[in-house]
N, C-alpha and C. Protein backbone atom coordinates (compact mmCIF):
# COMPACT_ATOMS: atom_id res chain seq x y z
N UNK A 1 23.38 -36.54 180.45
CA UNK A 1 24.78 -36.31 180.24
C UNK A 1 25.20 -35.15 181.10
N UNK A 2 26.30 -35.22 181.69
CA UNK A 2 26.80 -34.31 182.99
C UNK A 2 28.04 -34.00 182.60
N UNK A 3 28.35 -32.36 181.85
CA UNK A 3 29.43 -31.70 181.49
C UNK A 3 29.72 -31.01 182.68
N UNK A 4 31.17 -31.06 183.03
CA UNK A 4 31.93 -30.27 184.39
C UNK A 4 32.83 -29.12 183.43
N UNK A 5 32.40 -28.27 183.75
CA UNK A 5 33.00 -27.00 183.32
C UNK A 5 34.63 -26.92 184.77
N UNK A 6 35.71 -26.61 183.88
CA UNK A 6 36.86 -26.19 185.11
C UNK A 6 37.39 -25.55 184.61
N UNK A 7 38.17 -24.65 185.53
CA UNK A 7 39.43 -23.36 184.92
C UNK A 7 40.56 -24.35 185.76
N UNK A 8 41.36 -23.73 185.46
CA UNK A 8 42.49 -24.20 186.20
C UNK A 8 43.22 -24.55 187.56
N UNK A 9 42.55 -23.30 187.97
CA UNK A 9 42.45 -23.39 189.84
C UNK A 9 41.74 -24.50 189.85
N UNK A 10 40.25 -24.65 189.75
CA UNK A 10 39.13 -25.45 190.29
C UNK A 10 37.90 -25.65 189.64
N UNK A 11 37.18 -26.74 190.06
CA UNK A 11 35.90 -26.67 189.21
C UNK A 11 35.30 -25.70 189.75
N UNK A 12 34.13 -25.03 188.71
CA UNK A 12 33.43 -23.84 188.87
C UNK A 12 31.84 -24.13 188.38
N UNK A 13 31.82 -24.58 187.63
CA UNK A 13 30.42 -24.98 187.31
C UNK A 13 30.30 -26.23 187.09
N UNK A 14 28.53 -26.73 186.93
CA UNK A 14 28.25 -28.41 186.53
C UNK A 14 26.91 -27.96 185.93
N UNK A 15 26.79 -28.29 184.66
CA UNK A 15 25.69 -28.16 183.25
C UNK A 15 25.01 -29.47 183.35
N UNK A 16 23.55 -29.44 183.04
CA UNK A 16 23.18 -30.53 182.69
C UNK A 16 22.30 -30.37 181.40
N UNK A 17 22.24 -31.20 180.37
CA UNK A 17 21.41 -31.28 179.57
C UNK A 17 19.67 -31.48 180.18
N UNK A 18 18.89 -30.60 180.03
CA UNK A 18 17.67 -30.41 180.25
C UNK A 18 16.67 -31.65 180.46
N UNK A 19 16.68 -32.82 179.69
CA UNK A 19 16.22 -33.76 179.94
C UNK A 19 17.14 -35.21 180.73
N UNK A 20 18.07 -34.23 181.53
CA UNK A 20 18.76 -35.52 182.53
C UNK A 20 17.59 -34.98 183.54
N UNK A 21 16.97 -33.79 184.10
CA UNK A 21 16.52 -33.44 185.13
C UNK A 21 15.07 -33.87 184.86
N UNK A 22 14.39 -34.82 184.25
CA UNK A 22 13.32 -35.51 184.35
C UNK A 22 12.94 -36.63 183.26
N UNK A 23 12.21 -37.45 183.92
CA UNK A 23 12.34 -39.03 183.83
C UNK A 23 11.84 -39.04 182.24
N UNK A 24 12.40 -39.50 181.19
CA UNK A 24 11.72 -39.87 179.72
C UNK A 24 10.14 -40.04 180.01
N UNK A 25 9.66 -39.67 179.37
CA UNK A 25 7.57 -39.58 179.27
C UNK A 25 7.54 -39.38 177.91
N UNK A 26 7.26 -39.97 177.45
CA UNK A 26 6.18 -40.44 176.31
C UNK A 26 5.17 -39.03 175.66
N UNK A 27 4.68 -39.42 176.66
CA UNK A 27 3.56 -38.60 176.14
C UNK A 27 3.73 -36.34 176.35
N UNK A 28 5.14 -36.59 176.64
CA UNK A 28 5.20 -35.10 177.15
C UNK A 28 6.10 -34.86 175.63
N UNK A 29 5.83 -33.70 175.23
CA UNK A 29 6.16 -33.38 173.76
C UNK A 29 7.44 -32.55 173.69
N UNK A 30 8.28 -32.36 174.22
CA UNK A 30 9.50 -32.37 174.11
C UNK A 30 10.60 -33.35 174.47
N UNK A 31 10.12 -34.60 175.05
CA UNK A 31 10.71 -35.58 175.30
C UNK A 31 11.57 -36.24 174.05
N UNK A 32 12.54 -36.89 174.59
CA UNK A 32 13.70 -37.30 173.01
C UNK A 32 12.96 -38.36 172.86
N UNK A 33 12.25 -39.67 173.76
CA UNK A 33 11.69 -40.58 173.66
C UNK A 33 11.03 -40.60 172.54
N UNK A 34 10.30 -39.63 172.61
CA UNK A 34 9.66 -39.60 171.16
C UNK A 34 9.86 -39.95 169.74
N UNK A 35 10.93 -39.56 169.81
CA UNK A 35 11.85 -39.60 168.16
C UNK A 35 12.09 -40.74 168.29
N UNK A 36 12.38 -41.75 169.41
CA UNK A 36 12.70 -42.53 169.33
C UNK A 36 11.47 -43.69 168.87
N UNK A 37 10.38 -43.43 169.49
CA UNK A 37 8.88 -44.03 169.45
C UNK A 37 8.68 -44.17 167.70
N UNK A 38 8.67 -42.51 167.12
CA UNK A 38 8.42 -42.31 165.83
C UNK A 38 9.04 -43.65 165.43
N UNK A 39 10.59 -43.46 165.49
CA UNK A 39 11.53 -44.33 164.40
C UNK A 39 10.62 -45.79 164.63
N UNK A 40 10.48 -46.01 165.79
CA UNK A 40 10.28 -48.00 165.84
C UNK A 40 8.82 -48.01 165.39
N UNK A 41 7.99 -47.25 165.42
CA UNK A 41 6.77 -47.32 164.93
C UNK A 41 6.52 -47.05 163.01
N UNK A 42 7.70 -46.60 162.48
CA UNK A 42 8.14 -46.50 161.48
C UNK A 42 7.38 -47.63 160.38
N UNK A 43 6.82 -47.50 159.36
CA UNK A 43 6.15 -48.50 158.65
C UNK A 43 6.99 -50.07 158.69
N UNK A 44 8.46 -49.29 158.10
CA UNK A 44 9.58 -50.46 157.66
C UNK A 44 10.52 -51.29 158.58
N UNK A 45 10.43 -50.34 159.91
CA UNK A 45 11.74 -51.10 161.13
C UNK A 45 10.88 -52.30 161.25
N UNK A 46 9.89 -52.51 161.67
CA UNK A 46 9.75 -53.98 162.39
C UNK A 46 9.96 -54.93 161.60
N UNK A 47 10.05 -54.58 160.26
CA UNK A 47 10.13 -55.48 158.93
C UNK A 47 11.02 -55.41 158.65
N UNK A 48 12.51 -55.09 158.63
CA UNK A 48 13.87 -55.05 158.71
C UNK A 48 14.22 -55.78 160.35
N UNK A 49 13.73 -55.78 161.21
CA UNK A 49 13.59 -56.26 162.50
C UNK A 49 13.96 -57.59 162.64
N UNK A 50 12.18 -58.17 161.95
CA UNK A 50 11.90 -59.70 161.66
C UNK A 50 12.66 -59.75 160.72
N UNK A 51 13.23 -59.21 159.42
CA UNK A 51 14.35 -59.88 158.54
C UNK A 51 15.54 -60.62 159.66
N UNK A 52 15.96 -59.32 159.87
CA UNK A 52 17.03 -59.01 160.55
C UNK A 52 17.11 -60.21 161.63
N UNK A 53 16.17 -60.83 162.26
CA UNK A 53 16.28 -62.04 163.18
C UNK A 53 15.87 -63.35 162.69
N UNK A 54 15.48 -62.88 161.40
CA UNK A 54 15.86 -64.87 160.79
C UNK A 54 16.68 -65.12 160.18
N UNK A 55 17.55 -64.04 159.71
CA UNK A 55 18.92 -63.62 159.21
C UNK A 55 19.45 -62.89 159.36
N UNK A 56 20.76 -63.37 160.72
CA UNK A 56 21.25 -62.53 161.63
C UNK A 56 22.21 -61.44 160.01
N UNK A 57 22.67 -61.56 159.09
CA UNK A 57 23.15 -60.45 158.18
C UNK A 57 22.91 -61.03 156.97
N UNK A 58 22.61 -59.97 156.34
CA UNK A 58 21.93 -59.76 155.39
C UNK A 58 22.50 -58.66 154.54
N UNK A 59 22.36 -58.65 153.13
CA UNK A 59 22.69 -57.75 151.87
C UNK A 59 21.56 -56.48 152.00
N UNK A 60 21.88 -56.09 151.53
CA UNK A 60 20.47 -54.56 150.41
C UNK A 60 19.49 -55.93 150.09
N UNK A 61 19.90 -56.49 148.80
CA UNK A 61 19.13 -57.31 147.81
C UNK A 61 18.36 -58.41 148.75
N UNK A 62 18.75 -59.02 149.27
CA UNK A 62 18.26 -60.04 150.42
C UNK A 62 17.12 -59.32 150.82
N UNK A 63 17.07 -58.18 151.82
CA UNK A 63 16.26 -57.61 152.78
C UNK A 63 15.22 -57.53 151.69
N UNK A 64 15.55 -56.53 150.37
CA UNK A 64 14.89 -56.06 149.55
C UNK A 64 13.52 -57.23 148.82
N UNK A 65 14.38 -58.55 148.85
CA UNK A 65 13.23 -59.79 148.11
C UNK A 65 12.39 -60.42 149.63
N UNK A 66 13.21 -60.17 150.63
CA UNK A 66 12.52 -60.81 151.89
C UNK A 66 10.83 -59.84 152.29
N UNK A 67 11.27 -58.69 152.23
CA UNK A 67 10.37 -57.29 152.65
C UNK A 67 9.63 -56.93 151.50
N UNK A 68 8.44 -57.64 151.39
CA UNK A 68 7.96 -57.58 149.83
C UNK A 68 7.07 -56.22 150.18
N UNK A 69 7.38 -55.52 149.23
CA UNK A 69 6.31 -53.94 148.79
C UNK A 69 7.42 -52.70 149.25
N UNK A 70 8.58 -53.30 149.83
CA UNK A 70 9.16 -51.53 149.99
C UNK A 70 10.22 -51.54 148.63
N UNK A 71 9.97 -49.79 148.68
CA UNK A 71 11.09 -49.79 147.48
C UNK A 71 12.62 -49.25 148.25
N UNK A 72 13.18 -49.66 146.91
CA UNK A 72 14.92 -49.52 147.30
C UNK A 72 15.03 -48.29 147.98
N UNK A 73 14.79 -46.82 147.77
CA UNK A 73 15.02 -45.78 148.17
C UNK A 73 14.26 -45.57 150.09
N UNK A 74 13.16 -46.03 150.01
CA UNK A 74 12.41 -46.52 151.44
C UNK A 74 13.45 -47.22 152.12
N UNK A 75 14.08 -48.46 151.56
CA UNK A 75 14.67 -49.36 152.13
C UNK A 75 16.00 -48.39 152.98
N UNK A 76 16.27 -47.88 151.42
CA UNK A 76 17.72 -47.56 151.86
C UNK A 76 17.72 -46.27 153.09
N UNK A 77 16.39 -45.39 153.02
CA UNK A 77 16.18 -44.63 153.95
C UNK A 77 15.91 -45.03 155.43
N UNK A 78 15.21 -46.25 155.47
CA UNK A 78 14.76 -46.61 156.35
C UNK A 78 16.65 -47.41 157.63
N UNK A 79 16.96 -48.01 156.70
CA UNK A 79 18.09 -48.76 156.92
C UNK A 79 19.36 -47.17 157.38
N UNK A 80 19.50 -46.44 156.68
CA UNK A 80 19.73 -45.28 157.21
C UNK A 80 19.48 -44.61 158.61
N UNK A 81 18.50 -44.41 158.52
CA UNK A 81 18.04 -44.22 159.65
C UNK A 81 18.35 -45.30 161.03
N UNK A 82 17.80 -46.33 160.99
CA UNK A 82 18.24 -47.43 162.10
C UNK A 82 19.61 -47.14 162.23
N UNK A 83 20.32 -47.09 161.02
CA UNK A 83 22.11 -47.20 161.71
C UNK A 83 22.34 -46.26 162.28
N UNK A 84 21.71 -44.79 162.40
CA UNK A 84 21.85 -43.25 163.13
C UNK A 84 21.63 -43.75 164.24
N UNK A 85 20.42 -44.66 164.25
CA UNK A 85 20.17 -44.64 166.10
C UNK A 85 20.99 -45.70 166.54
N UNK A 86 21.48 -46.56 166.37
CA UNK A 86 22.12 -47.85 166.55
C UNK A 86 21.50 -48.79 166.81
N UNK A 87 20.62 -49.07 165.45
CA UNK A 87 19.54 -50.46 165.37
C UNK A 87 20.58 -51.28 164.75
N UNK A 88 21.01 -50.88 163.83
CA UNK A 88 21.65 -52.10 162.82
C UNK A 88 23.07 -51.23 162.23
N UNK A 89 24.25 -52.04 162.21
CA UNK A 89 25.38 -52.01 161.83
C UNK A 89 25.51 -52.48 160.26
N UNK A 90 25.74 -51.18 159.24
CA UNK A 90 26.31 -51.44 157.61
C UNK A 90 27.70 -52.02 158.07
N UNK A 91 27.68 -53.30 157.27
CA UNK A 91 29.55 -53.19 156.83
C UNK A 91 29.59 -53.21 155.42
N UNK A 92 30.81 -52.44 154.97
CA UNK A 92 31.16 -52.68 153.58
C UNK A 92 32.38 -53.42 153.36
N UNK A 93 32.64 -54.46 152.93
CA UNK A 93 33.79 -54.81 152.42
C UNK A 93 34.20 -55.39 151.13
N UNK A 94 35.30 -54.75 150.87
CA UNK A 94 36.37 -53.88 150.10
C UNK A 94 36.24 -55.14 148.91
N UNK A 95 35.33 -55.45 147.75
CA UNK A 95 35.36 -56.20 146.66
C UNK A 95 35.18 -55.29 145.59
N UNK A 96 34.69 -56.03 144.27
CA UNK A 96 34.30 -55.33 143.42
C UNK A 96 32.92 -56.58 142.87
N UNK A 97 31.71 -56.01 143.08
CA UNK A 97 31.15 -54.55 143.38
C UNK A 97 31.45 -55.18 144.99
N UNK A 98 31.48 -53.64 145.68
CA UNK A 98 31.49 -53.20 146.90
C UNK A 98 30.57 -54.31 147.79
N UNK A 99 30.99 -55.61 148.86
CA UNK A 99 29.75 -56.41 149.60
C UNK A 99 29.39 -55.31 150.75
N UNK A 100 28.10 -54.95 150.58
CA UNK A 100 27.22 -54.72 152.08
C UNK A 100 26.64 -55.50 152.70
N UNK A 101 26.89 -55.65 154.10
CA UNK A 101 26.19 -56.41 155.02
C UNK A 101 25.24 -55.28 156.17
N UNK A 102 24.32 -56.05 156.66
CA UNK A 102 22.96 -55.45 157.30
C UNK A 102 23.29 -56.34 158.69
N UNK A 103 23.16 -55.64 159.53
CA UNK A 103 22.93 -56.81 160.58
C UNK A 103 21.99 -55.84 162.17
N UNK A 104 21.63 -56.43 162.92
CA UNK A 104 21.20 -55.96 164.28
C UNK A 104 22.55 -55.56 165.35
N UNK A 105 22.39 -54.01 165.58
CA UNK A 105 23.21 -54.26 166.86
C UNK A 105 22.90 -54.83 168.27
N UNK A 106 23.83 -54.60 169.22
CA UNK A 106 23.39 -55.27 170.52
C UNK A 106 22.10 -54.60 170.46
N UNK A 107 22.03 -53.17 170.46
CA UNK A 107 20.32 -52.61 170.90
C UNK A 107 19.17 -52.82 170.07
N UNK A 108 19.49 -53.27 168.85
CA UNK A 108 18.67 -53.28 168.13
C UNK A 108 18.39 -54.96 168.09
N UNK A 109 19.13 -56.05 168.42
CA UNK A 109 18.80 -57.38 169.20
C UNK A 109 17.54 -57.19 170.17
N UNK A 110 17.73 -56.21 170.70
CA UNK A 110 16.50 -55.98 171.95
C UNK A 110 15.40 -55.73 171.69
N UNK A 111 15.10 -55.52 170.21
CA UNK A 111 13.75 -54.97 169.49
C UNK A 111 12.98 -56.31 168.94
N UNK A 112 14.05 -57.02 169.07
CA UNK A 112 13.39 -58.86 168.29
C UNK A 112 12.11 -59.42 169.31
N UNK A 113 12.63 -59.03 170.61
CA UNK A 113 11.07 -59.98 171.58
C UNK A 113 10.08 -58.85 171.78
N UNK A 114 9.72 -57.24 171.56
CA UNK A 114 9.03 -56.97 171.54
C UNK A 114 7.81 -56.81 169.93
N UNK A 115 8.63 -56.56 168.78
CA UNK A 115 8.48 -56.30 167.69
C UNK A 115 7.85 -58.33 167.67
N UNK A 116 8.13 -59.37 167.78
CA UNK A 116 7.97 -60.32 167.48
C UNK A 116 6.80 -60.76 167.94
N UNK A 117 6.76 -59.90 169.34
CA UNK A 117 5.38 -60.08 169.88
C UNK A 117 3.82 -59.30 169.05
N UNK A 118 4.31 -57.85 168.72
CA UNK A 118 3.57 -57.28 167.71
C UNK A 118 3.12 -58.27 166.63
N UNK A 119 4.20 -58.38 166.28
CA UNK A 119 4.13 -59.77 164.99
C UNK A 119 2.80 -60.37 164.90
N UNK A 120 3.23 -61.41 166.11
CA UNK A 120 2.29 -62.72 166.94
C UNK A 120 1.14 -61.85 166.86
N UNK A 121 0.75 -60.39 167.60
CA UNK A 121 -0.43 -60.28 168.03
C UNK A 121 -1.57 -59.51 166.54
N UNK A 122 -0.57 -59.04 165.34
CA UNK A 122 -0.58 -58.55 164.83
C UNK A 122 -1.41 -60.02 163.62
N UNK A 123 -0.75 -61.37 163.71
CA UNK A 123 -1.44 -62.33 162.61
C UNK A 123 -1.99 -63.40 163.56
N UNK A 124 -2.32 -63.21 164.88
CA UNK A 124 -3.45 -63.67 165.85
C UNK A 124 -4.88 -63.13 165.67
N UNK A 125 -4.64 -61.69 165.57
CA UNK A 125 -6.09 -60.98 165.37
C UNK A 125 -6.21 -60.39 164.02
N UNK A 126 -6.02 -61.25 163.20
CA UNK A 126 -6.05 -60.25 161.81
C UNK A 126 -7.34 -60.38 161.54
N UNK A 127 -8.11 -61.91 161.41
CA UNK A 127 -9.38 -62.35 161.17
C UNK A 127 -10.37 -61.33 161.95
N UNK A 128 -10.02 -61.21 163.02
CA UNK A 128 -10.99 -60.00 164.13
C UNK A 128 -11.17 -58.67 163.58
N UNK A 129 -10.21 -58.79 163.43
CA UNK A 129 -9.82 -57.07 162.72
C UNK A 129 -10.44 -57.08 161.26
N UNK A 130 -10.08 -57.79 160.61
CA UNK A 130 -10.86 -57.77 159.05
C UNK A 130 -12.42 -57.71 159.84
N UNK A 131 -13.08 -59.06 160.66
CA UNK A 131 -14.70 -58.65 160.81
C UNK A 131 -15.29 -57.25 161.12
N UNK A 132 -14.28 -56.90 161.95
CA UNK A 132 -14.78 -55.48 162.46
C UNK A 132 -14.89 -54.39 161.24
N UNK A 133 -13.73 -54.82 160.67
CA UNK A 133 -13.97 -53.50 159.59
C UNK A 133 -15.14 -53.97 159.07
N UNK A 134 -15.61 -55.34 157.97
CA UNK A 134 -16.64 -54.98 157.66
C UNK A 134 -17.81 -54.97 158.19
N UNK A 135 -18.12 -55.11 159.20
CA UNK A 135 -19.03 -54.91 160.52
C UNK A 135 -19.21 -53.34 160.31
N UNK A 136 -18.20 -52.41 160.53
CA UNK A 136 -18.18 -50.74 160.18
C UNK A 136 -18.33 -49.96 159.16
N UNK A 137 -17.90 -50.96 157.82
CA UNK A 137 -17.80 -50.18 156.31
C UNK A 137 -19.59 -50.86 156.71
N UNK A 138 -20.28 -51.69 156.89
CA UNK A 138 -21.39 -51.73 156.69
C UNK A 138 -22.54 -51.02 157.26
N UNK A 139 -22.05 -51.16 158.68
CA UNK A 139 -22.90 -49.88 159.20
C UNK A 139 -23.15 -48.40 158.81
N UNK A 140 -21.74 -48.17 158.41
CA UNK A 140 -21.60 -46.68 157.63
C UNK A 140 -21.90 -46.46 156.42
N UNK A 141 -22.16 -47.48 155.64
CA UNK A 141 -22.88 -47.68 154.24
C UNK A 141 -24.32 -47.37 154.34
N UNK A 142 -25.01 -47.95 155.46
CA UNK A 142 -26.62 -48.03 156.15
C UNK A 142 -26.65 -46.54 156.34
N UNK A 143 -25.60 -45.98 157.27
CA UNK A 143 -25.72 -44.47 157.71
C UNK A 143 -25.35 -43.30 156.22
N UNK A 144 -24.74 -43.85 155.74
CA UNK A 144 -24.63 -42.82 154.77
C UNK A 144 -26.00 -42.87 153.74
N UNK A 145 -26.66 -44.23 153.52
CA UNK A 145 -27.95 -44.43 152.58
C UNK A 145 -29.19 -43.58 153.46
N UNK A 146 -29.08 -44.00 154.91
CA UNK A 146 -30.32 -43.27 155.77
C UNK A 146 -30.12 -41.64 155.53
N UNK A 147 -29.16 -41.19 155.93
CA UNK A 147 -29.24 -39.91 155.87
C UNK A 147 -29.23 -38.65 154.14
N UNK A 148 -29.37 -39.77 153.34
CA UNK A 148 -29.40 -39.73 152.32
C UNK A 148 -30.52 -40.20 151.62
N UNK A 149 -31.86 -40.62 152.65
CA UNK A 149 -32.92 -41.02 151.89
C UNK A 149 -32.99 -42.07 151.41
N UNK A 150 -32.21 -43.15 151.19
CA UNK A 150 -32.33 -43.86 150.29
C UNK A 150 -33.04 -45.18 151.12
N UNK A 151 -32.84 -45.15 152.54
CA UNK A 151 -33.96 -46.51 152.78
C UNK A 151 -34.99 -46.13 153.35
């Protein structure tokens, strides 16, 4: 973002916010990217995500029976949060009780083909992933009995 400072005669100065003068990095720890990384890596976004793209809008209560194990206050934090960054757009309209709608914004549309791919890769290798663990809880069972005398 590029603020032009002017007096009246003429411009006099040009400010830049500190991170226009180098490229977003990840891995460098003052980067805003980050916060942004945190939020999508977030237990609950990708699961408001996938709601959110098999039902382009959605209630509280909807998300809430779709997204089995979070609680309302998670939900409602989580859903909070996304609308700060502009994942998803609340509407309220004007009944009694009050209808809320949930939906994806344009940017948060853009999270459906990567998050979906997680998805995919996430119940492709689950079977792998379960062997390995007990492949490891067993080895470390062996290592904790050896060093413990017991075989």
């Amino acid at each position: 973002m590029t603020t032009t400072l002017t007096s009246p005669a003429r411009e006099t100065a040009t400010t830049r916010a500190p991170q226009d003068d180098f490229p977003a990095n990840i891995l460098t720890g003052a980067c805003p990217s980050r916060t942004v990384m945190r939020h999508l890596t977030d237990r609950w976004t990708p699961f408001i995500v996938a709601a959110l793209s098999e039902q382009p809008v959605a209630r509280f209560g909807e998300l809430k029976a779709k997204i089995q194990g979070v609680s309302p206050k998670v939900l409602t934090q989580t859903l909070r949060s996304m609308e700060r960054d502009g994942l998803v757009e609340r509407r309220v309209t004007a009944s009694i009780p009050p209808r809320v709608d949930y939906e994806l914004t344009a940017l948060g549309t853009t999270l459906i083909e990567p998050m979906t791919a997680l998805r995919h890769w996430a119940q492709d290798n689950m079977q792998a992933v379960l062997e390995s663990r007990e492949r490891y809880d067993a080895a470390d069972l062996k290592k904790g009995a050896l060093e413990n005398g017991e075989l």
